[in-house]
PDB file of N, CA and C in Angstrom:
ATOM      1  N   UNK A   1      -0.945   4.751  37.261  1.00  0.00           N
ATOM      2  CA  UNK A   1      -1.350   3.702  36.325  1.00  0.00           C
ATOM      3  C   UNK A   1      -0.537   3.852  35.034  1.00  0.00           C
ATOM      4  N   UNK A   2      -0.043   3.103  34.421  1.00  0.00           N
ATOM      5  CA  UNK A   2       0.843   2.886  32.737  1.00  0.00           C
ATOM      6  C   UNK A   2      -0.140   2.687  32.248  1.00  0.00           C
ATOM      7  N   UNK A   3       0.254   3.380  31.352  1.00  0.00           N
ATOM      8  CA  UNK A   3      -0.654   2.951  30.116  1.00  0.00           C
ATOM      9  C   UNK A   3       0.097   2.205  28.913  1.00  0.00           C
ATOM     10  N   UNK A   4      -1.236   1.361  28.256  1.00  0.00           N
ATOM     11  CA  UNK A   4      -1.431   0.090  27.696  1.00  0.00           C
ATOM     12  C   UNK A   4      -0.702   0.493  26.400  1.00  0.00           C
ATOM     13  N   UNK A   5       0.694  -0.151  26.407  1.00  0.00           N
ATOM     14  CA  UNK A   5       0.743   0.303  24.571  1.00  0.00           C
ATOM     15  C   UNK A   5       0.138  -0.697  23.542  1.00  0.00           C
ATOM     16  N   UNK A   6      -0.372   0.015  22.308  1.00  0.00           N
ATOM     17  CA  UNK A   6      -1.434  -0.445  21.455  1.00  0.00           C
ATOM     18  C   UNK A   6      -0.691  -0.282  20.150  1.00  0.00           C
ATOM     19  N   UNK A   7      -0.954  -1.489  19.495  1.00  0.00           N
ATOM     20  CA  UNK A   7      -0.524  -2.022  18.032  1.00  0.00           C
ATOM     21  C   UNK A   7      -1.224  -0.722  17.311  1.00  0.00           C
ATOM     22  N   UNK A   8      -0.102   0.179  16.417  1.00  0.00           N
ATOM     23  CA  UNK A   8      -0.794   1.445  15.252  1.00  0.00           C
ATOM     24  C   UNK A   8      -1.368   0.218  14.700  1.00  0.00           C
ATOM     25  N   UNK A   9      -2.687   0.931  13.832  1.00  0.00           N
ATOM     26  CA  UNK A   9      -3.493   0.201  12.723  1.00  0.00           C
ATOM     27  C   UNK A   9      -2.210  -0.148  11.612  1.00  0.00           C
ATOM     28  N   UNK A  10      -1.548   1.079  11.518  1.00  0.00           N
ATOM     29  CA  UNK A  10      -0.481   1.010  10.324  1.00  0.00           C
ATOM     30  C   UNK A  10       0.235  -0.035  10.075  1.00  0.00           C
ATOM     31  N   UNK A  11       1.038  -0.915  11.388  1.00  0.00           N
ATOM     32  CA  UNK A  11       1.683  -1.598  11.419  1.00  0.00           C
ATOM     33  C   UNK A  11       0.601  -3.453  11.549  1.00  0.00           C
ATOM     34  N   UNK A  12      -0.476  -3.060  11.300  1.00  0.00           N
ATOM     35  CA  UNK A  12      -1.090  -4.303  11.150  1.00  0.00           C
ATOM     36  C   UNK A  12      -0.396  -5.949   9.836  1.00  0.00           C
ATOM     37  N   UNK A  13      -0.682  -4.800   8.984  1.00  0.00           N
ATOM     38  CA  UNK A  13       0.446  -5.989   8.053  1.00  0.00           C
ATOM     39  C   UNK A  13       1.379  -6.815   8.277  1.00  0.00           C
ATOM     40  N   UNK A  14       2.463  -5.598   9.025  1.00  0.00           N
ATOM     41  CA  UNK A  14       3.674  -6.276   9.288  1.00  0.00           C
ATOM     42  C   UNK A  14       3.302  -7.292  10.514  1.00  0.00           C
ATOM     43  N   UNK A  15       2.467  -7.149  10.917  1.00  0.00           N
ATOM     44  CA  UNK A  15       1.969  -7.951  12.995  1.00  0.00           C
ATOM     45  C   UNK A  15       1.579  -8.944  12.189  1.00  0.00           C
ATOM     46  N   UNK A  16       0.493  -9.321  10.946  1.00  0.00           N
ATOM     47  CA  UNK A  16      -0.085 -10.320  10.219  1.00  0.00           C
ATOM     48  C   UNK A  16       1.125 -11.365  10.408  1.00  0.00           C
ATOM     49  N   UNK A  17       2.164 -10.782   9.397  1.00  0.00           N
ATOM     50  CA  UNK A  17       3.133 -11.151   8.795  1.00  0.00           C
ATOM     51  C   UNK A  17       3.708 -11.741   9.548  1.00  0.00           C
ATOM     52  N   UNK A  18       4.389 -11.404  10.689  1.00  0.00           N
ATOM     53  CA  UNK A  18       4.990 -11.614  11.813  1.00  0.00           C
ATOM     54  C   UNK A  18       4.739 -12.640  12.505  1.00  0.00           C
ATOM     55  N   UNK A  19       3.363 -12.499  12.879  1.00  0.00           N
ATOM     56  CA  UNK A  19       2.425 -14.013  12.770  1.00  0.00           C
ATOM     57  C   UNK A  19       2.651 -15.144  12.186  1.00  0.00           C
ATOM     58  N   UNK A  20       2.345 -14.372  10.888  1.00  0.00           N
ATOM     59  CA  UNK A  20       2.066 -16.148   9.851  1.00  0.00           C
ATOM     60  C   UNK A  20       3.524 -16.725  10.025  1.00  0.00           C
ATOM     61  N   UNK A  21       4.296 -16.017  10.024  1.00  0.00           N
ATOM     62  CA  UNK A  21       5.695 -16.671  10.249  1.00  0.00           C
ATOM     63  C   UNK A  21       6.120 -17.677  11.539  1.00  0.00           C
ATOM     64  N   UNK A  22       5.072 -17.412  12.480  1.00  0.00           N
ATOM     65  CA  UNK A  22       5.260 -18.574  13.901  1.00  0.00           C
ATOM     66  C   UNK A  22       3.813 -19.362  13.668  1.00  0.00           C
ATOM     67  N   UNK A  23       3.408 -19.316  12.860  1.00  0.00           N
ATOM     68  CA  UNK A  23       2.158 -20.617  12.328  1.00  0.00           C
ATOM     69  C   UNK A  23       3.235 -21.923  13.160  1.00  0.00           C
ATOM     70  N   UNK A  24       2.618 -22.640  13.976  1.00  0.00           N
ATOM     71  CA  UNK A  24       3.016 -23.927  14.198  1.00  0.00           C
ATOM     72  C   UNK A  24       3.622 -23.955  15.425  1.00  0.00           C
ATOM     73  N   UNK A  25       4.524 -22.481  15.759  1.00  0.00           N
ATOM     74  CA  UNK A  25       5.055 -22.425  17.178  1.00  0.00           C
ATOM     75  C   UNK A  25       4.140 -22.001  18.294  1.00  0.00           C
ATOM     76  N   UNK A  26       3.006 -21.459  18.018  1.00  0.00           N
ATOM     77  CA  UNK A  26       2.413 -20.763  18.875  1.00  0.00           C
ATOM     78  C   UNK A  26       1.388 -21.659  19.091  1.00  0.00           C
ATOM     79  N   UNK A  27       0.507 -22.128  20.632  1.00  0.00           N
ATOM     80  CA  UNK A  27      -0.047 -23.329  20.658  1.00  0.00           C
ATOM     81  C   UNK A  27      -1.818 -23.400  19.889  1.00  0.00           C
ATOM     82  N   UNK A  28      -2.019 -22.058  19.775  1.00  0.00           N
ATOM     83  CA  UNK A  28      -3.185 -21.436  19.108  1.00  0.00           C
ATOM     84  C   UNK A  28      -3.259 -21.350  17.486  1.00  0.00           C
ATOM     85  N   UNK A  29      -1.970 -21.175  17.407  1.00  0.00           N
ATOM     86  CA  UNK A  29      -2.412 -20.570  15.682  1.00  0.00           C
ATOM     87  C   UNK A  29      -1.125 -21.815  14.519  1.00  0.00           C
ATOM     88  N   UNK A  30      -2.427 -22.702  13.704  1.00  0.00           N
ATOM     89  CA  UNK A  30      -2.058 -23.662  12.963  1.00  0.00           C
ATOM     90  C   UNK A  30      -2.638 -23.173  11.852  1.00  0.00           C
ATOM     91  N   UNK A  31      -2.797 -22.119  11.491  1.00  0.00           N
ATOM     92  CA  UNK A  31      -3.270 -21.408   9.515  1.00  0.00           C
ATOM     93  C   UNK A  31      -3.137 -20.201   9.562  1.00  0.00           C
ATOM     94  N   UNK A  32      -3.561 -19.973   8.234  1.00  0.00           N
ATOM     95  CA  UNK A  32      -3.403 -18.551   7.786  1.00  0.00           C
ATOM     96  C   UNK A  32      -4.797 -18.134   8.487  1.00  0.00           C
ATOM     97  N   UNK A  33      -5.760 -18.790   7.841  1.00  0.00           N
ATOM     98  CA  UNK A  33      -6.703 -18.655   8.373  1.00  0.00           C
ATOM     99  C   UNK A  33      -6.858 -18.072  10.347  1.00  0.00           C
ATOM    100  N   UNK A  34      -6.482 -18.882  11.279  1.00  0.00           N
ATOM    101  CA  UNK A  34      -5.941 -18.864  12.585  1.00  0.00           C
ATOM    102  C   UNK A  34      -5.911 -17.111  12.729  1.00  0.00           C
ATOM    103  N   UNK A  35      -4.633 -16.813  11.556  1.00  0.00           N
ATOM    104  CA  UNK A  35      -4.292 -15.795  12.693  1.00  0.00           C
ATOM    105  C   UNK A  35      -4.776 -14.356  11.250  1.00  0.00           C
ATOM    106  N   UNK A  36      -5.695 -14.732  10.468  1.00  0.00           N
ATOM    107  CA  UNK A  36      -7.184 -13.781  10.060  1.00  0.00           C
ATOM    108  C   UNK A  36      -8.065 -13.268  11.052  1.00  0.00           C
ATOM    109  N   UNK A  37      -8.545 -14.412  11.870  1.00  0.00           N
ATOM    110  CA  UNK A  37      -9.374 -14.208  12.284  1.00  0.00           C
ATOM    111  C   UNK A  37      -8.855 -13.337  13.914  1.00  0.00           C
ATOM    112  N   UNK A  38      -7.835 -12.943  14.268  1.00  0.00           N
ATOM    113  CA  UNK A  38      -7.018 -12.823  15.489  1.00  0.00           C
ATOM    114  C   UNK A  38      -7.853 -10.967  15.426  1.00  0.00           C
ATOM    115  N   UNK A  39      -8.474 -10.902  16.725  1.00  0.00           N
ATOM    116  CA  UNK A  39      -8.405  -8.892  16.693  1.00  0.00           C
ATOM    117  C   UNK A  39      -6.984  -8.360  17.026  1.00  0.00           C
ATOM    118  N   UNK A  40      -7.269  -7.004  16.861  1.00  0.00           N
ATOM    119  CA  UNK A  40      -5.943  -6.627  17.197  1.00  0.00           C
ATOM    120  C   UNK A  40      -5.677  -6.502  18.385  1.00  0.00           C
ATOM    121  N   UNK A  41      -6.497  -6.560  19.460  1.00  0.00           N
ATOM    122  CA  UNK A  41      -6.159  -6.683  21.114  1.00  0.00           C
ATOM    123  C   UNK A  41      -5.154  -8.404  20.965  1.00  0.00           C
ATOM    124  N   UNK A  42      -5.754  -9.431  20.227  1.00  0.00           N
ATOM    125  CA  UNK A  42      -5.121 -10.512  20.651  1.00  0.00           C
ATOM    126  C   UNK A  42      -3.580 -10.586  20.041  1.00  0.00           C
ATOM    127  N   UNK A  43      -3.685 -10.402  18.705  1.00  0.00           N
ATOM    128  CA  UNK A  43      -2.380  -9.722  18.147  1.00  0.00           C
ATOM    129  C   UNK A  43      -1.728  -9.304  18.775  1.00  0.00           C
ATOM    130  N   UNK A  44      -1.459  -7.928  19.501  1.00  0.00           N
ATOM    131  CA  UNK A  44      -1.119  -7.048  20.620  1.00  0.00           C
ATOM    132  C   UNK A  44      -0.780  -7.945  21.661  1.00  0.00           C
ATOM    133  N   UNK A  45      -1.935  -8.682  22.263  1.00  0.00           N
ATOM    134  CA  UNK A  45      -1.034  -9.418  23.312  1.00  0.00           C
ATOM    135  C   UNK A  45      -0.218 -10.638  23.358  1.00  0.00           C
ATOM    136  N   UNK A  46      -0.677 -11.276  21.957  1.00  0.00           N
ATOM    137  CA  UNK A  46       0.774 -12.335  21.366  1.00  0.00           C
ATOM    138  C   UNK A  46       1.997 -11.655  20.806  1.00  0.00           C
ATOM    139  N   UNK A  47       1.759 -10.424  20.715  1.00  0.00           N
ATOM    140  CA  UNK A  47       3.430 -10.073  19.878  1.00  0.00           C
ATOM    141  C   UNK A  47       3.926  -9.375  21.673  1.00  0.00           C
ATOM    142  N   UNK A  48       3.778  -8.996  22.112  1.00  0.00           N
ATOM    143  CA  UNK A  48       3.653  -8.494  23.740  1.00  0.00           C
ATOM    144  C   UNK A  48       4.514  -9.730  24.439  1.00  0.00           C
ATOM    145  N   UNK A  49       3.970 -11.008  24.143  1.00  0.00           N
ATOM    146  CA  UNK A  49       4.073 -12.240  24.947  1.00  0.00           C
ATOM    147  C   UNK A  49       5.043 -13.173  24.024  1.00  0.00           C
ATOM    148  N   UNK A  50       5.353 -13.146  23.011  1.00  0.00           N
ATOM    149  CA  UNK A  50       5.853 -13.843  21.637  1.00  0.00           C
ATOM    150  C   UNK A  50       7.408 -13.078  21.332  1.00  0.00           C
ATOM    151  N   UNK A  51       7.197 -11.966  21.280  1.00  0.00           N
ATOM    152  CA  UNK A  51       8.385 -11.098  20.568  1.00  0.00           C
ATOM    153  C   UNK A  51       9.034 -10.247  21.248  1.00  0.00           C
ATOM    154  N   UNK A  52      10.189 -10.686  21.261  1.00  0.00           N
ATOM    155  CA  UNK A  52      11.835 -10.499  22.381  1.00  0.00           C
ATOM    156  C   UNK A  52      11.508  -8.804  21.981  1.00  0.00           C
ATOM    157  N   UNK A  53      11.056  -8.152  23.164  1.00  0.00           N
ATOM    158  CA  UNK A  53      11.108  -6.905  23.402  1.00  0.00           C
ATOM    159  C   UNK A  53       9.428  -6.460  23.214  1.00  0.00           C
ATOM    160  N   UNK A  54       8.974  -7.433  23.241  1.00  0.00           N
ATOM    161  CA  UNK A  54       7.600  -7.081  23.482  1.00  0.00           C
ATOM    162  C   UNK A  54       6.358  -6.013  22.162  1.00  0.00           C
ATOM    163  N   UNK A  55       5.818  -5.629  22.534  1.00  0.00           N
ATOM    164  CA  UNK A  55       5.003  -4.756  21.640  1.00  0.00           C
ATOM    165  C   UNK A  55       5.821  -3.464  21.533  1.00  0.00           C
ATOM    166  N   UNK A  56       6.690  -3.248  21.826  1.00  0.00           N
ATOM    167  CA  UNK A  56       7.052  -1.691  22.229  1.00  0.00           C
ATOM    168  C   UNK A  56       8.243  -2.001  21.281  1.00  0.00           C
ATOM    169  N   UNK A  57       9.268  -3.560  21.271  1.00  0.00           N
ATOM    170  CA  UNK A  57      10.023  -3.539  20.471  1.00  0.00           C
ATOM    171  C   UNK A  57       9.641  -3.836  19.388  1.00  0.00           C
ATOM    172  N   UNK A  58       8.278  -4.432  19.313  1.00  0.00           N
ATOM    173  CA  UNK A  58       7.751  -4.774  17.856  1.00  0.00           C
ATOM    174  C   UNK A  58       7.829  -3.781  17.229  1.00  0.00           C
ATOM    175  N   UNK A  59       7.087  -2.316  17.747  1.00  0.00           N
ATOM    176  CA  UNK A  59       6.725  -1.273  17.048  1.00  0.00           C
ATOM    177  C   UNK A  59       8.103  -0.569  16.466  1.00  0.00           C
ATOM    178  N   UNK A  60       8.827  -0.649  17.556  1.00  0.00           N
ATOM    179  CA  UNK A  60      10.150  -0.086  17.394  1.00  0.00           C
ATOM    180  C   UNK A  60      11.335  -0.595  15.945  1.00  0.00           C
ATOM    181  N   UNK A  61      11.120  -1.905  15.749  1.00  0.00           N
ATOM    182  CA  UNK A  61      11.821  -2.391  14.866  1.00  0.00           C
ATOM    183  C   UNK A  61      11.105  -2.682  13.584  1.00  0.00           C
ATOM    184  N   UNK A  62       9.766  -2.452  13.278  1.00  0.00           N
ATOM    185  CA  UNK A  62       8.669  -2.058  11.993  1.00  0.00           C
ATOM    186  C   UNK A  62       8.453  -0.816  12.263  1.00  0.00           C
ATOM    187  N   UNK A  63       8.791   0.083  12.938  1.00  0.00           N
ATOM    188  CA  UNK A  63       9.006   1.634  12.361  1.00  0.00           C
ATOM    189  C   UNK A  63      10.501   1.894  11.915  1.00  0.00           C
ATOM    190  N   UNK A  64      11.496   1.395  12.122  1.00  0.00           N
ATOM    191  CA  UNK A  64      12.753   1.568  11.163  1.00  0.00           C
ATOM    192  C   UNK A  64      12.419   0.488   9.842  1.00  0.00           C
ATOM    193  N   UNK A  65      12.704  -0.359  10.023  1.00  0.00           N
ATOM    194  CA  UNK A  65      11.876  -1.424   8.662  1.00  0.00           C
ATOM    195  C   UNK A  65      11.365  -0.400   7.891  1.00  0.00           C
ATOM    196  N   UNK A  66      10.504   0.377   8.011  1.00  0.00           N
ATOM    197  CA  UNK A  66       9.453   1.077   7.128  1.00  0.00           C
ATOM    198  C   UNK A  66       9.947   2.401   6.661  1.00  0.00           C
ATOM    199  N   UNK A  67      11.052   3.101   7.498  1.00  0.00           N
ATOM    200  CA  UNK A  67      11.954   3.905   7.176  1.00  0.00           C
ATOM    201  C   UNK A  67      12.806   3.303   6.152  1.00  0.00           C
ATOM    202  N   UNK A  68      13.500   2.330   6.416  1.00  0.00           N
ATOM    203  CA  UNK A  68      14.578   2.036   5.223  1.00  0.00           C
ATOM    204  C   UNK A  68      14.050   1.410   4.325  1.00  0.00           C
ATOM    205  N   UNK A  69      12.490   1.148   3.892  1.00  0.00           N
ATOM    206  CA  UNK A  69      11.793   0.566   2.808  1.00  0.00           C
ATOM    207  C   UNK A  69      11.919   2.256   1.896  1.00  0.00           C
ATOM    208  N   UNK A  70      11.551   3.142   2.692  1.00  0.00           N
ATOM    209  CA  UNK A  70      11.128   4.219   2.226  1.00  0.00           C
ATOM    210  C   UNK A  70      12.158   4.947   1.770  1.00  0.00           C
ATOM    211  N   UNK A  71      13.429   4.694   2.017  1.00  0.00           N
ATOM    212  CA  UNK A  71      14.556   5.125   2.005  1.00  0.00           C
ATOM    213  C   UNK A  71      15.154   4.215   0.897  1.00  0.00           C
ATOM    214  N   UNK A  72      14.723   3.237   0.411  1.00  0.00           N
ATOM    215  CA  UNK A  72      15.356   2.613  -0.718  1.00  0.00           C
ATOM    216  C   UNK A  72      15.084   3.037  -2.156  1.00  0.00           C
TER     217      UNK A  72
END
């Protein structure tokens, strides 16, 4: 059995963010509001289903992001 990779709490912001930025493309989410109210399982499985490389590249490319924030 694989196991399920899961959105860190840490990187919630950036998943928000990430979000509000496809407000209008996604057939579910038309507000800010919309994607407030989203848990993080559904989050998880729209950035999974939404974002070229999935949850694994999500995590992967907001854990360097957050390195070179930290690094500036």
């Amino acid at each position: 059995m694989t196991k399920k990779v899961q959105l860190p709490p840490e990187l919630l912001q950036e998943a928000w963010g990430w979000i509000s930025d496809c407000i209008g493309t996604w057939r579910d989410i038309h507000s800010k509001e919309d994607v407030e109210a989203l848990t993080i399982e559904e989050i998880s499985e729209g950035i999974e289903i939404h974002y070229s490389g999935g949850l694994e590249g999500f995590i992967s490319a907001c854990a360097a992001l957050i390195v070179e924030r930290n690094n500036s």
